[in-house]
Each structure stands twice: as C-alpha cells, then as structure tokens.
C-alpha atoms as a PDB file:
ATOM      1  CA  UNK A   1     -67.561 -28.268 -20.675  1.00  0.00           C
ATOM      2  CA  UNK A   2     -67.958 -24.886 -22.141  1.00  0.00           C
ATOM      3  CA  UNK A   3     -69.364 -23.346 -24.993  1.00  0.00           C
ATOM      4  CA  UNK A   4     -67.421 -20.432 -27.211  1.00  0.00           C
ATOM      5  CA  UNK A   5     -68.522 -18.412 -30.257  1.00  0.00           C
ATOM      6  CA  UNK A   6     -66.552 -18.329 -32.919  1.00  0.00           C
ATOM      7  CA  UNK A   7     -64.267 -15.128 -31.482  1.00  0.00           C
ATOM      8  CA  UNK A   8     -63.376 -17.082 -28.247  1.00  0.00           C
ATOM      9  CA  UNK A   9     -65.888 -15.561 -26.176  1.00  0.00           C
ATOM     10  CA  UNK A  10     -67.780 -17.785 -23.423  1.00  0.00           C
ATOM     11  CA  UNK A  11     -71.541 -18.060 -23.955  1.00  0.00           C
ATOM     12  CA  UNK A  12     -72.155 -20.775 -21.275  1.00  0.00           C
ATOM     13  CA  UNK A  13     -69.891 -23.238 -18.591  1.00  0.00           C
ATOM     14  CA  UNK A  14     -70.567 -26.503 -16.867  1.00  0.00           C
ATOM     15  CA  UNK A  15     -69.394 -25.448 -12.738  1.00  0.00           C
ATOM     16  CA  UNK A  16     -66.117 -27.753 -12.980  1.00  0.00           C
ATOM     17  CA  UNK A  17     -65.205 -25.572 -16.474  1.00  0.00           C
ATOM     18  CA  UNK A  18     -65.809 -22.752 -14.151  1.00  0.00           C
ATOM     19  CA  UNK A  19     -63.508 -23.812 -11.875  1.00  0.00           C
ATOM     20  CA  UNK A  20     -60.354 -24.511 -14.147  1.00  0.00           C
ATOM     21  CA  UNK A  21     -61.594 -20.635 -15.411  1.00  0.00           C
ATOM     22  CA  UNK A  22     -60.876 -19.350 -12.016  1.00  0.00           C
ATOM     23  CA  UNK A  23     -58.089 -21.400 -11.211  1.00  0.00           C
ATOM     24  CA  UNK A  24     -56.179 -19.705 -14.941  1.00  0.00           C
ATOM     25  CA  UNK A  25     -57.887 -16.035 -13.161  1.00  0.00           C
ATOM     26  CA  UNK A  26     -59.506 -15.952 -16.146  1.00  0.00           C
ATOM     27  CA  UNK A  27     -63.421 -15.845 -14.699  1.00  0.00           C
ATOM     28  CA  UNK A  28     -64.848 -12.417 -14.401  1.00  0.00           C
ATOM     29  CA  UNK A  29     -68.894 -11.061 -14.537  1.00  0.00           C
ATOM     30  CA  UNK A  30     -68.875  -9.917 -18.232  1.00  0.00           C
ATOM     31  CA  UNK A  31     -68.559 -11.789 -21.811  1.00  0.00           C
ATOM     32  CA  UNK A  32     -65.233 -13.461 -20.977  1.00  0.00           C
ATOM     33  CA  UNK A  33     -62.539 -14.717 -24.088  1.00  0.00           C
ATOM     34  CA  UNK A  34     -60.072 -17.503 -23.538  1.00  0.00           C
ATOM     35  CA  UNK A  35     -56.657 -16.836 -22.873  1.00  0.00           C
ATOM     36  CA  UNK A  36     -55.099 -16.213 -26.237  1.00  0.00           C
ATOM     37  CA  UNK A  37     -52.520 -19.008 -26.316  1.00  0.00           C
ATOM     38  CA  UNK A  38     -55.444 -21.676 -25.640  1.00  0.00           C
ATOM     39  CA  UNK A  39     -57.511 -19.953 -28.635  1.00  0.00           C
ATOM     40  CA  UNK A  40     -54.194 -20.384 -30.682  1.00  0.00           C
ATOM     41  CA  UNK A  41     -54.015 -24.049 -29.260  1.00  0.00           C
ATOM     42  CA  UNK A  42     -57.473 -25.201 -30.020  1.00  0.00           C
ATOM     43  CA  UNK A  43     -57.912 -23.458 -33.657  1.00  0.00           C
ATOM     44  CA  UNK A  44     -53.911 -25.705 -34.273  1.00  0.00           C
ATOM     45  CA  UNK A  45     -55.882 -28.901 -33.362  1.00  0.00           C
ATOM     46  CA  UNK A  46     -58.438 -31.119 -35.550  1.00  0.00           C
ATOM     47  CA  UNK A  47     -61.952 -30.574 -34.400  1.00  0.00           C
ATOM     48  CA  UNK A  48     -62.234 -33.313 -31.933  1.00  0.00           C
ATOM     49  CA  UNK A  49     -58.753 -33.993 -31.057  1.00  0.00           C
ATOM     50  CA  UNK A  50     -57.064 -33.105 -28.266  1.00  0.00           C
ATOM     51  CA  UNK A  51     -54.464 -30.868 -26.854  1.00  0.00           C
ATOM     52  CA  UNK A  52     -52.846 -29.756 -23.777  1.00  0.00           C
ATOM     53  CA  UNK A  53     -52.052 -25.754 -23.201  1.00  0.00           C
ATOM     54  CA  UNK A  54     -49.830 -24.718 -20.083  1.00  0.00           C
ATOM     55  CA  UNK A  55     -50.148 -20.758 -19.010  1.00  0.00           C
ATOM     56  CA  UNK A  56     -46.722 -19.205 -18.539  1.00  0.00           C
ATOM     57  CA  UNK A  57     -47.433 -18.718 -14.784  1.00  0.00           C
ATOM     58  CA  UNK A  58     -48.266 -21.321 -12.978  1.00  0.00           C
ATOM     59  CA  UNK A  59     -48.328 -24.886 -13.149  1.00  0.00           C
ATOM     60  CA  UNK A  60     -52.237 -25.728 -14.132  1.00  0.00           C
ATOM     61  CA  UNK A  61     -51.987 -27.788 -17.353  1.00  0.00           C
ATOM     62  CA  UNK A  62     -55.070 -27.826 -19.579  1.00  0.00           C
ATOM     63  CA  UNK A  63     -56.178 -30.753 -21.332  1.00  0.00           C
ATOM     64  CA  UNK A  64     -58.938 -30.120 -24.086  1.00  0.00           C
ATOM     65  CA  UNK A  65     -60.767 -31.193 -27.136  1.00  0.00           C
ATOM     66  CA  UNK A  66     -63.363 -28.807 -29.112  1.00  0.00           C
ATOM     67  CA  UNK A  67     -66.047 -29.650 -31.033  1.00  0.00           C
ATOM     68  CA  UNK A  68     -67.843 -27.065 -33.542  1.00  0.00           C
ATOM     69  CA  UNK A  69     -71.815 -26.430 -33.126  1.00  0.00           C
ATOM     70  CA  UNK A  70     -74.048 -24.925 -35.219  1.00  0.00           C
ATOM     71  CA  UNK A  71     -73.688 -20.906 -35.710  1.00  0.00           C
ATOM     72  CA  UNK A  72     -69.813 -21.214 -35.803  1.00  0.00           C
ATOM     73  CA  UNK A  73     -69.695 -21.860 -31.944  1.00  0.00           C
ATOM     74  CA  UNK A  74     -67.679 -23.940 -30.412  1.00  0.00           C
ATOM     75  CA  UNK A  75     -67.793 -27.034 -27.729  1.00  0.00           C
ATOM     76  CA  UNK A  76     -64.642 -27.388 -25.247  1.00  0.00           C
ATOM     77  CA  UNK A  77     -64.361 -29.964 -23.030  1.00  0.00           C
ATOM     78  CA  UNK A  78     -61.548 -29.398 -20.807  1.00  0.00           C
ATOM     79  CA  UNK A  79     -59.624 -30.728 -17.968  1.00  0.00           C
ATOM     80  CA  UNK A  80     -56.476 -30.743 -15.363  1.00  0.00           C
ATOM     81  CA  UNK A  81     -54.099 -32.734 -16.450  1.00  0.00           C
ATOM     82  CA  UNK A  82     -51.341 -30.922 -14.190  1.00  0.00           C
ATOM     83  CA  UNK A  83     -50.483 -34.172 -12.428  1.00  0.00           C
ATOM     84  CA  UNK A  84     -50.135 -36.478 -15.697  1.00  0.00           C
ATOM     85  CA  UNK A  85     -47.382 -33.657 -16.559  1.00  0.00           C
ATOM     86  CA  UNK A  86     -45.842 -33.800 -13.226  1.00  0.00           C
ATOM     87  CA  UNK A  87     -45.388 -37.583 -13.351  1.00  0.00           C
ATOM     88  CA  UNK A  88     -44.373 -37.604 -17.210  1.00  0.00           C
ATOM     89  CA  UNK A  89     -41.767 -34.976 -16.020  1.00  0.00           C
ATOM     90  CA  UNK A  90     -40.656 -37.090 -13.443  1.00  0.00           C
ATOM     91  CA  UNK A  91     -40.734 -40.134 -15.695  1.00  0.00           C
ATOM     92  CA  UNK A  92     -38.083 -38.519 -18.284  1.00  0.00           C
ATOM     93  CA  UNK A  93     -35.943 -36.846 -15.275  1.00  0.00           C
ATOM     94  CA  UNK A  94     -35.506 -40.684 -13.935  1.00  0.00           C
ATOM     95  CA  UNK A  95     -34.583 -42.296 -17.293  1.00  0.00           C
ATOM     96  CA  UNK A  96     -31.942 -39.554 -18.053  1.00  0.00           C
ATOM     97  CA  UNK A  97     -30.225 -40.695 -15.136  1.00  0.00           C
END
C-alpha cells in the first residue's frame, strides 16, 4: 500500500509497495510522483476498482485499486500481477492454435 496526494506525489509506502517502486526504478530519496501512465490509469478507474498498468520497458505488470482519503489524498494498493499476464498470454497463444 501507498499513500498519494492529490498531484501523484508519494507521502508514505508499506516496504512491499516499496519494492514494486524500485523494481519500475521509480524509488528515489526526495518527494517521488508515479509514473505518469499509472496516474492516467488510476484517475480512468472508479475509486475502488481495479486496474492493471504495464511500463513500456519491461515486463512488471501492476495490478491496483485506489481509494480517496481525506485532504484529496489518495490510497493505492498495488501488486505484481506479471505472472497472471504471462499465463493469460499463454492461454490465448494456445487457443489460437
């Protein structure tokens, strides 16, 4: 879990939301924003439902689901779903065979 305010900036992270942080590079020692396509993601969705986001590099897929708090900040629970994608991948290569 993390916490945002309302400009995408992280206030506070659970050490596992660290973690994926680091993994996208995105981790650093001063007030750090979210990548801008996960912003975009997360304001698209419904408070509380969830969405996956993909960085162009890479192949760590985010799962997440926000949840606004007081003072126009912002709850995000997030995790790797990088595998589920690999195997639904795999899934719909199979059938179109």
């Amino acid at each position: 879990l993390a916490v945002y305010d309302a400009s995408g900036r992280l206030l506070g992270a659970s050490p596992p939301a660290r973690a994926l942080l680091a993994r996208l590079g995105e981790l650093g020692d001063g007030p750090l924003a979210l990548p801008a396509g996960l912003w975009r993601s997360i304001a698209r969705a419904e408070p509380g439902e969830s969405s996956e986001w993909a960085p162009a590099e890479g192949d760590l897929c985010l799962g997440c689901t926000a949840y606004p708090l007081e003072g126009g900040r912002l709850l995000l629970l997030m995790r790797d779903v990088s595998e589920k994608q690999r195997k639904a991948r795999a899934t719909t290569s199979a059938a179109r065979r």
